[in-house]
N, C-alpha and C. Protein backbone atom coordinates (compact mmCIF):
# COMPACT_ATOMS: atom_id res chain seq x y z
N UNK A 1 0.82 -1.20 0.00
CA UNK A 1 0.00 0.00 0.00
C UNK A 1 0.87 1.26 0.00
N UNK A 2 2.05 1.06 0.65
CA UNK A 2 2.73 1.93 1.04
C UNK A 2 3.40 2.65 -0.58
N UNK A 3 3.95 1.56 -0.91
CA UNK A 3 4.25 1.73 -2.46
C UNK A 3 3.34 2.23 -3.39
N UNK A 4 2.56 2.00 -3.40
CA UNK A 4 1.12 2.57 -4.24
C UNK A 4 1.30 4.05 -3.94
N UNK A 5 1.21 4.37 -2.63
CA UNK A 5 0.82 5.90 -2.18
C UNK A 5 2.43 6.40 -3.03
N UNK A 6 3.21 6.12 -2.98
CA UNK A 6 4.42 6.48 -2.98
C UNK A 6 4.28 6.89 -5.08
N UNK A 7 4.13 5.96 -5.46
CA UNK A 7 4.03 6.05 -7.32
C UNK A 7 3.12 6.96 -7.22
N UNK A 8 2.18 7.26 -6.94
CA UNK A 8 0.74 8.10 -7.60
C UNK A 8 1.23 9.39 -6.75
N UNK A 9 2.19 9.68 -5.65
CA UNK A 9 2.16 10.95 -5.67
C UNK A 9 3.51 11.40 -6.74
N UNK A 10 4.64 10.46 -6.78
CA UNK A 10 5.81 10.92 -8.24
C UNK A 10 4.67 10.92 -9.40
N UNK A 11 3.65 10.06 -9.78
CA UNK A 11 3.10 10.45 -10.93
C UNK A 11 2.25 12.22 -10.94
N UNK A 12 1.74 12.18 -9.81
CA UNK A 12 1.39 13.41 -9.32
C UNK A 12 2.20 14.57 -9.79
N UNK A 13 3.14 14.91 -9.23
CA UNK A 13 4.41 15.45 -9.81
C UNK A 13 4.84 15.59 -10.99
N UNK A 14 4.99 14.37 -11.43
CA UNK A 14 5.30 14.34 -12.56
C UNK A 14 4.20 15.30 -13.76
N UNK A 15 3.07 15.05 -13.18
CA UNK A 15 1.92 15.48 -14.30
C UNK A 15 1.66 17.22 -13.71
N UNK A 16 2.32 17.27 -12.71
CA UNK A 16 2.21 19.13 -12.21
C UNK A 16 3.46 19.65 -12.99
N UNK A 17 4.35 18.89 -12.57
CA UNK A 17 5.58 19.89 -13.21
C UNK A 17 5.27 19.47 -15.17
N UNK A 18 4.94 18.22 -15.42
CA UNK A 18 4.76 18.90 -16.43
C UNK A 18 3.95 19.86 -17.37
N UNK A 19 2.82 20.02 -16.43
CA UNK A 19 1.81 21.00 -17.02
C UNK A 19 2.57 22.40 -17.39
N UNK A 20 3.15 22.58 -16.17
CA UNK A 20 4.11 24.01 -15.70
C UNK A 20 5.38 24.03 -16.80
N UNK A 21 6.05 22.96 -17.23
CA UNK A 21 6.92 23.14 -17.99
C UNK A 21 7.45 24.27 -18.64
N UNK A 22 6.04 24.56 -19.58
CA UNK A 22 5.81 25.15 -20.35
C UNK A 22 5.31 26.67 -20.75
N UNK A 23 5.05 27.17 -19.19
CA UNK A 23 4.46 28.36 -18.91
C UNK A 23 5.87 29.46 -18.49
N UNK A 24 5.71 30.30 -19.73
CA UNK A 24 6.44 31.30 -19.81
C UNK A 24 7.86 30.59 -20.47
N UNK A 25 7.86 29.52 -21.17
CA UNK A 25 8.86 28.85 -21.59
C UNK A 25 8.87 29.31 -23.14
N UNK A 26 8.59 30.76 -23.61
CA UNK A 26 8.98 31.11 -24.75
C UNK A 26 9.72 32.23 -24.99
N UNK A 27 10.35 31.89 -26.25
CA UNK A 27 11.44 33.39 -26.72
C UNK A 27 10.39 34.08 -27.92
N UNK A 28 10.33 35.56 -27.72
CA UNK A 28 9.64 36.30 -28.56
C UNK A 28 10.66 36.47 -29.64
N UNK A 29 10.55 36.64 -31.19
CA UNK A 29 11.44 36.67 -32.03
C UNK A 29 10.89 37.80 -33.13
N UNK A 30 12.02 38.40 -33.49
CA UNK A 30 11.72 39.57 -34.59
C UNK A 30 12.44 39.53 -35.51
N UNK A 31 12.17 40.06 -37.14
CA UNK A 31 13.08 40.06 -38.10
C UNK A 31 14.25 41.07 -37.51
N UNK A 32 15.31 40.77 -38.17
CA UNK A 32 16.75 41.54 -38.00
C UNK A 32 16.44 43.11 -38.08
N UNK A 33 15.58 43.53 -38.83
CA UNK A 33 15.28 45.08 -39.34
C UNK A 33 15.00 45.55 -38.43
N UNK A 34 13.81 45.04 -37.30
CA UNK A 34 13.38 45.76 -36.12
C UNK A 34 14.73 46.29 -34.99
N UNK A 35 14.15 47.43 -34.68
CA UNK A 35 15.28 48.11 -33.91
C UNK A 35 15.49 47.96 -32.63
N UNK A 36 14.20 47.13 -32.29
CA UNK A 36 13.85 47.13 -30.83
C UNK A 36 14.36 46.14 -30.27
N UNK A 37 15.43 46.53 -28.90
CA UNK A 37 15.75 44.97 -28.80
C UNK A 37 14.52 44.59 -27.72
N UNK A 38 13.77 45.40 -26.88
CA UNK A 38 12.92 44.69 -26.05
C UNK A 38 11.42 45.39 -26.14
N UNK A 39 10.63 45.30 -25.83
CA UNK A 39 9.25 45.00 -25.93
C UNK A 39 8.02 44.91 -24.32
N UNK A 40 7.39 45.39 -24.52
CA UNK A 40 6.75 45.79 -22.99
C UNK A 40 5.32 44.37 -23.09
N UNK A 41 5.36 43.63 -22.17
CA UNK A 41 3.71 42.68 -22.49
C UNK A 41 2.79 43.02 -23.16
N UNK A 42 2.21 44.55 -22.51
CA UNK A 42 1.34 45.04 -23.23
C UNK A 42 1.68 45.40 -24.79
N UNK A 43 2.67 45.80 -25.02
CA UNK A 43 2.40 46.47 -26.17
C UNK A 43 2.66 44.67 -27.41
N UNK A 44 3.46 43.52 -27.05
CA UNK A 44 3.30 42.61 -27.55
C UNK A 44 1.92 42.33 -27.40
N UNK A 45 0.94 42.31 -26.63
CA UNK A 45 -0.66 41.70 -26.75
C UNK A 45 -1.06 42.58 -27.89
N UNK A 46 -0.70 43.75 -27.69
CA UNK A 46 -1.63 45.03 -28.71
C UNK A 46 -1.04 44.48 -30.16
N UNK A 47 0.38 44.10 -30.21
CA UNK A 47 0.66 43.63 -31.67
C UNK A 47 -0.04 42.43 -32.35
N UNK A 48 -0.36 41.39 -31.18
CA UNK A 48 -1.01 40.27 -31.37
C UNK A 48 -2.33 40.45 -31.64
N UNK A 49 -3.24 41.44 -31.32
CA UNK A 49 -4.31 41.85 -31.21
C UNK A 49 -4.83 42.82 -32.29
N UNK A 50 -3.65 43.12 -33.22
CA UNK A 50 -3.65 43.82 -33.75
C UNK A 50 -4.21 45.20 -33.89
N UNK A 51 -3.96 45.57 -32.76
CA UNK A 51 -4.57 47.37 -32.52
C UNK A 51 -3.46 47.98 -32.36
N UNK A 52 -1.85 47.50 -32.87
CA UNK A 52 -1.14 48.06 -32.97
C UNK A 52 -0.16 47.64 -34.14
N UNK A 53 0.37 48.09 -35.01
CA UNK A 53 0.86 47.61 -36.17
C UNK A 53 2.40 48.01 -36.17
N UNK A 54 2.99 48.76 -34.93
CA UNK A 54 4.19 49.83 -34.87
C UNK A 54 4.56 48.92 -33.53
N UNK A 55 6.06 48.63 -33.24
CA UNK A 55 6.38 49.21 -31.49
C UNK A 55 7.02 50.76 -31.52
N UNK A 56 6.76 50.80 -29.88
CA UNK A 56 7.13 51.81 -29.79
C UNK A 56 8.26 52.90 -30.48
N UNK A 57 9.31 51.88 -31.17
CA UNK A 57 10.48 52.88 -31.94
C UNK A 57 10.03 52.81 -32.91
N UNK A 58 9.19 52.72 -33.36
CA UNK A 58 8.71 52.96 -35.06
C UNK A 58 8.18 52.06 -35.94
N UNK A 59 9.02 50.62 -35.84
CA UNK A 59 9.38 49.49 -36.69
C UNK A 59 8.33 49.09 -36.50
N UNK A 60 7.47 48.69 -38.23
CA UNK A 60 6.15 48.31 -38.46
C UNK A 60 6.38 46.73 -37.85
N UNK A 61 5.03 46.11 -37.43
CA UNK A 61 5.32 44.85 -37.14
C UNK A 61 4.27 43.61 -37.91
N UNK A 62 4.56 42.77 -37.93
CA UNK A 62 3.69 41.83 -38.52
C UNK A 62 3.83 40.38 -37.81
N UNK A 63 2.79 40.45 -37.13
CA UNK A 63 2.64 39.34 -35.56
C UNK A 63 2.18 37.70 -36.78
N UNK A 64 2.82 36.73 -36.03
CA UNK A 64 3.09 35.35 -36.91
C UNK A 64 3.11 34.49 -35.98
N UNK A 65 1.95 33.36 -35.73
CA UNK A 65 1.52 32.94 -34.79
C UNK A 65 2.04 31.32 -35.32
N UNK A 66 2.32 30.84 -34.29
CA UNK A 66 2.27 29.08 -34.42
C UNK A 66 1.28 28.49 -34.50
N UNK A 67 0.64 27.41 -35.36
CA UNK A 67 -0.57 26.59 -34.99
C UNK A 67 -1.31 26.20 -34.10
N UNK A 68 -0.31 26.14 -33.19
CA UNK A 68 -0.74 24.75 -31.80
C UNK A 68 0.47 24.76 -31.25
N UNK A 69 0.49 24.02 -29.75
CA UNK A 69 1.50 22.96 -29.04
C UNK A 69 1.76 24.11 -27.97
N UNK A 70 2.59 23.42 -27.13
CA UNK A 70 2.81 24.51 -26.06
C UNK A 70 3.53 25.69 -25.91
N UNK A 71 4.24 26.12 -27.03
CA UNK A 71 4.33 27.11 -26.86
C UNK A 71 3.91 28.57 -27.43
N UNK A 72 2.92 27.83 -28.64
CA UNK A 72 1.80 28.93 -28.85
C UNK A 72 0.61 29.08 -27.46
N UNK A 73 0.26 27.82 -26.75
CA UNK A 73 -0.56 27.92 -25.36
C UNK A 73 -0.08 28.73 -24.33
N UNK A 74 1.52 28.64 -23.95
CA UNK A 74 2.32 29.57 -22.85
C UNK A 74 2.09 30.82 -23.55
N UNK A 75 2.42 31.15 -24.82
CA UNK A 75 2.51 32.62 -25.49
C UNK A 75 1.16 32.87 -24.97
N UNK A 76 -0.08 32.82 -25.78
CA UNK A 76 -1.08 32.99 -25.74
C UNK A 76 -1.45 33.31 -24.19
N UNK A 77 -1.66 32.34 -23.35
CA UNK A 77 -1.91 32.52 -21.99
C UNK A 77 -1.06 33.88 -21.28
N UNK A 78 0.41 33.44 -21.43
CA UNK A 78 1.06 34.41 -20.98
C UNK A 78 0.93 36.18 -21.82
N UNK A 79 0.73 36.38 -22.53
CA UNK A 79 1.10 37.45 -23.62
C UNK A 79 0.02 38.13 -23.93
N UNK A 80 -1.30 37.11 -24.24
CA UNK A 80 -2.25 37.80 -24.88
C UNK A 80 -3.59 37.48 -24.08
N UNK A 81 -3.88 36.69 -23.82
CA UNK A 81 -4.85 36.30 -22.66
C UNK A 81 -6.00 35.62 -23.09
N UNK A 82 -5.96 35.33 -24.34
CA UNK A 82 -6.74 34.33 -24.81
C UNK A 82 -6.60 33.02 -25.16
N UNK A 83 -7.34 32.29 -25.43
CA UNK A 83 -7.39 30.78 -25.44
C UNK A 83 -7.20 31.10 -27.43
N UNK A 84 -6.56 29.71 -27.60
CA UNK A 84 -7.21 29.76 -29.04
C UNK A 84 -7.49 29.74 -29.91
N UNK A 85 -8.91 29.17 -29.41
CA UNK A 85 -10.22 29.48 -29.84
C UNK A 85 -10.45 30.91 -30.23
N UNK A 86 -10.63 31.55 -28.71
CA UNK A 86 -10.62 32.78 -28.83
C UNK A 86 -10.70 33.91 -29.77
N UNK A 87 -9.21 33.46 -29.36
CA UNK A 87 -8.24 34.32 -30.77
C UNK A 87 -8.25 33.98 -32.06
N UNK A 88 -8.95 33.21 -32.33
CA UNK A 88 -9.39 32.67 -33.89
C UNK A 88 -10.40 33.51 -33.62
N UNK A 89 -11.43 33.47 -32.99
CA UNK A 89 -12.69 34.16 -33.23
C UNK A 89 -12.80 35.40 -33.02
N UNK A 90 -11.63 35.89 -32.45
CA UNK A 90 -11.41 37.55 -32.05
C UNK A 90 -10.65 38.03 -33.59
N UNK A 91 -9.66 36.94 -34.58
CA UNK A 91 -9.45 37.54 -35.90
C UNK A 91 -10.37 37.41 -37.21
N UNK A 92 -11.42 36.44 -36.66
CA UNK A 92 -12.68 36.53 -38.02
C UNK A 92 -13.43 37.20 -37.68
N UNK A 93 -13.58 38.01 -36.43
CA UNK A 93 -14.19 39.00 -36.50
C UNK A 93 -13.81 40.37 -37.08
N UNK A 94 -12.49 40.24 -36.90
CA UNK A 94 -11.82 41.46 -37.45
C UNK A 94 -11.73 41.39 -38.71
N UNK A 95 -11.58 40.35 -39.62
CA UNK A 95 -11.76 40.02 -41.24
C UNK A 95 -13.16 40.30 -41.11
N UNK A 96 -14.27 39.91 -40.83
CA UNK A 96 -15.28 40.06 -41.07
C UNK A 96 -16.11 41.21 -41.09
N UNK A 97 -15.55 42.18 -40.25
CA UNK A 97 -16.27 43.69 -40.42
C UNK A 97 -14.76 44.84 -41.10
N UNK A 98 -13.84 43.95 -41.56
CA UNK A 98 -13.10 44.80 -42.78
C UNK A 98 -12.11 45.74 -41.52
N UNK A 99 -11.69 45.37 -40.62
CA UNK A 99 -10.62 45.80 -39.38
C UNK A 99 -9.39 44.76 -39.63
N UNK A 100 -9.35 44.19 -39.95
CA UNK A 100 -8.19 43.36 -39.95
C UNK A 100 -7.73 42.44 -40.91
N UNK A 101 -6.68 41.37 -40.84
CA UNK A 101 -6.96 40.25 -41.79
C UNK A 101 -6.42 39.34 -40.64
N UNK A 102 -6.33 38.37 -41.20
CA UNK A 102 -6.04 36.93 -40.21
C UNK A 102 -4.26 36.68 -40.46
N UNK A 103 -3.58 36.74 -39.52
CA UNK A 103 -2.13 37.32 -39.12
C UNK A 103 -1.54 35.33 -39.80
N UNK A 104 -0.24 35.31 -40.47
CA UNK A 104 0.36 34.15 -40.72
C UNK A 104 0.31 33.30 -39.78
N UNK A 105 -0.16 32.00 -40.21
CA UNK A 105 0.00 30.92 -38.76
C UNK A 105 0.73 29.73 -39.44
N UNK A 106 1.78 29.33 -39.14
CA UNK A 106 2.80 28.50 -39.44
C UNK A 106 3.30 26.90 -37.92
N UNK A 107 3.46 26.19 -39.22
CA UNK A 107 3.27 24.98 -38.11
C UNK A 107 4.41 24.33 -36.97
N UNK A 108 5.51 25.56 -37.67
CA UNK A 108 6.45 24.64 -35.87
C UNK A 108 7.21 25.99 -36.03
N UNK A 109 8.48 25.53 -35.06
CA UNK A 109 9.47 26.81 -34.34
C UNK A 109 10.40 26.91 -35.72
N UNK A 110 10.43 26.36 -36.15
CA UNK A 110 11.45 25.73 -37.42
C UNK A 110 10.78 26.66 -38.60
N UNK A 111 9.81 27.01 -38.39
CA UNK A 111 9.05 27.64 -40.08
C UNK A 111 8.79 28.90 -39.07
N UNK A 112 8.29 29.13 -37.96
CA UNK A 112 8.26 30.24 -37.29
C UNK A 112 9.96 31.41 -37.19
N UNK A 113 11.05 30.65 -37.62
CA UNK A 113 12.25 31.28 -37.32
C UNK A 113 12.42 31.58 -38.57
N UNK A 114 12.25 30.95 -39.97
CA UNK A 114 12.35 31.14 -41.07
C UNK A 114 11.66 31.79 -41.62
N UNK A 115 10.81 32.24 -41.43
CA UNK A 115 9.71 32.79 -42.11
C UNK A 115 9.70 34.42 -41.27
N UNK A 116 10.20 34.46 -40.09
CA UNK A 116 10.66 35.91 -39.40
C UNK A 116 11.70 36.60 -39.76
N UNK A 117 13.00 35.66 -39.96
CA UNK A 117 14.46 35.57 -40.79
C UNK A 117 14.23 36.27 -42.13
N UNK A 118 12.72 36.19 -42.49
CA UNK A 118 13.28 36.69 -44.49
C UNK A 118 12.04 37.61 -44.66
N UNK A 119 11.18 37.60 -43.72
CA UNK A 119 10.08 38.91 -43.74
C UNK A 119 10.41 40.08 -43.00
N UNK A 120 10.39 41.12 -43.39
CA UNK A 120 10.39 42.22 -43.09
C UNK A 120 9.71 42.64 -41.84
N UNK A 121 9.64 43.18 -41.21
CA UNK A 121 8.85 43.70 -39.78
C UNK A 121 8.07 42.42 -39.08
N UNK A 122 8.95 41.25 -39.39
CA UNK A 122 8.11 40.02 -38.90
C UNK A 122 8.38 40.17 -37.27
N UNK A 123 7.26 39.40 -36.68
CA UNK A 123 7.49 39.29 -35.44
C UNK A 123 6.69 37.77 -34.83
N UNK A 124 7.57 37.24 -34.24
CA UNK A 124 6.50 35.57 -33.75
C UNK A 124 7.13 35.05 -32.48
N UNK A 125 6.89 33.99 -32.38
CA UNK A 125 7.38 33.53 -30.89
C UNK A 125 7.68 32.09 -31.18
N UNK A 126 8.65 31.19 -30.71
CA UNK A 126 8.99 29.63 -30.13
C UNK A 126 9.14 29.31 -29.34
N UNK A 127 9.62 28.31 -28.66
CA UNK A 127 9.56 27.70 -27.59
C UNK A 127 11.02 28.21 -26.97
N UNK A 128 11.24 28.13 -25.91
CA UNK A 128 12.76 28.38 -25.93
C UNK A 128 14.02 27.71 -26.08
N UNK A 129 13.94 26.51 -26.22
CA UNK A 129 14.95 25.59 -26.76
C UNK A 129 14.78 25.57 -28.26
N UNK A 130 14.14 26.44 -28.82
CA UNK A 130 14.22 26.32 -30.80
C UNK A 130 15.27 27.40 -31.07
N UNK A 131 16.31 26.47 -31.91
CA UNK A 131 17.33 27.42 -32.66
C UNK A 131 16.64 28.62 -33.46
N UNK A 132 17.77 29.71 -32.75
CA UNK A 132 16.90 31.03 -33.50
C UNK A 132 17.93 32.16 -34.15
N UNK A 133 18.56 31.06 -35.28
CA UNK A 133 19.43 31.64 -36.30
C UNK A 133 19.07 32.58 -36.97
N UNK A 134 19.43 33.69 -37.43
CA UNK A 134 18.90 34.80 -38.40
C UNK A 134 17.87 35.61 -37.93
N UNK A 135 17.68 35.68 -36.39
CA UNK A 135 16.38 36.68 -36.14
C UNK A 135 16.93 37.32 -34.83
N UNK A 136 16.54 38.49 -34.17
CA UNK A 136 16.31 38.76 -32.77
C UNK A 136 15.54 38.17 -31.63
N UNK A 137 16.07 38.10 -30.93
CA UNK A 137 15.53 37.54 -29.40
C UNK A 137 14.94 39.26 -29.00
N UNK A 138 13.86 39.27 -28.69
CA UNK A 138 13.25 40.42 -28.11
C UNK A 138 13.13 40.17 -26.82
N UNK A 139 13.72 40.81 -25.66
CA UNK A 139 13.19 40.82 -24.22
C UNK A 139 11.75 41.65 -23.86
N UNK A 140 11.04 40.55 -23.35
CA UNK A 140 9.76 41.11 -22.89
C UNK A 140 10.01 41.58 -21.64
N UNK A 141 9.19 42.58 -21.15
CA UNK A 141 9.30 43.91 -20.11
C UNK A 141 8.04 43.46 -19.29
């Protein structure tokens, strides 16, 4: 019995820390052009949200979201505050009454670094163990 109690609380554990893994476990990334080396929460949600198209030093931005997996979920949770769902339904609304369009969504850290690397005012996020050759690391504030 004793043993029993003993596995189900390491599995316990095991299934807390790994939920947590992942929370706040991302690097924000920008094309080389942007001037900014860091970035305030808010004003990354407003880019994501698109009610802001500039950071603060000028440099136009163009927010580039991952599909899925955890570290579009940590971004999202952490950054922007939606689920998403959400945020799918917070950008067809914005296509739909002619405010917005629906921002690039690309399927891993690997096409998220490449695709920031050769666009202009790109801006996206990975996980933090994804090689992030050819772009800026932006510190969030």
């Amino acid at each position: 019995m004793k043993r029993l109690q003993i596995l189900l609380i390491a599995a316990g554990v095991s299934i807390v820390a790994g939920g947590n893994a992942f929370a706040g476990d991302v690097k924000v990334i920008a094309n080389s052009n942007i001037s900014a080396s860091s970035v305030s929460s808010e004003e990354l949600k407003r880019v994501f949200l698109a009610t802001k198209t500039s950071l603060d030093d000028g440099s136009h931005v163009e927010p580039v979201l991952e599909k899925d997996g955890p570290a579009h979920e940590a971004f999202l949770k952490d950054y922007v505050g939606k689920s998403d769902a959400a945020l799918t339904t917070y950008y067809r609304s914005l296509v739909f009454t002619g405010k917005g369009s629906m921002p690039k969504v690309l399927a891993s850290d690997a096409e998220v670094v490449a695709y920031v690397a050769k666009t202009k005012g790109a801006i996206g996020y990975v996980s933090a163990g994804a090689a992030v050759a050819g772009v800026k690391v932006l510190e969030v504030k």
